[in-house]
Protein backbone atom coordinates (compact mmCIF):
# COMPACT_ATOMS: atom_id res chain seq x y z
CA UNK A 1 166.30 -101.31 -115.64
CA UNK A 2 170.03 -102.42 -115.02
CA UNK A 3 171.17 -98.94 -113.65
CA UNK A 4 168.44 -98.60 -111.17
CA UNK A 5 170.53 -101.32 -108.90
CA UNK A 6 174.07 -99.79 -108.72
CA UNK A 7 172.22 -96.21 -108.81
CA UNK A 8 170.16 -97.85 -105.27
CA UNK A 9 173.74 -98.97 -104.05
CA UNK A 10 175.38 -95.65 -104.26
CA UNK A 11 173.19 -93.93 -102.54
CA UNK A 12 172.79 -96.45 -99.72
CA UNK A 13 176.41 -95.94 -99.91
CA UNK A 14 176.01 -92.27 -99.70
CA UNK A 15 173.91 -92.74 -96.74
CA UNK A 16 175.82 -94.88 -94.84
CA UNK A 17 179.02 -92.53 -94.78
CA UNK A 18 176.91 -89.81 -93.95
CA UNK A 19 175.37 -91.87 -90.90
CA UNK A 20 178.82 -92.85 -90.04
CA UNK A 21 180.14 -89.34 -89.86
């Protein structure tokens, strides 16, 4: 399913601003 990859990449995203803050 195509929008299960950018989907995966915003929420590692997600999770790397939160780890950074």
């Amino acid at each position: 399913i195509s929008y299960e990859i950018p989907l995966t990449l915003c929420v590692l995203s997600i999770s790397l601003l939160s780890n950074s803050s």
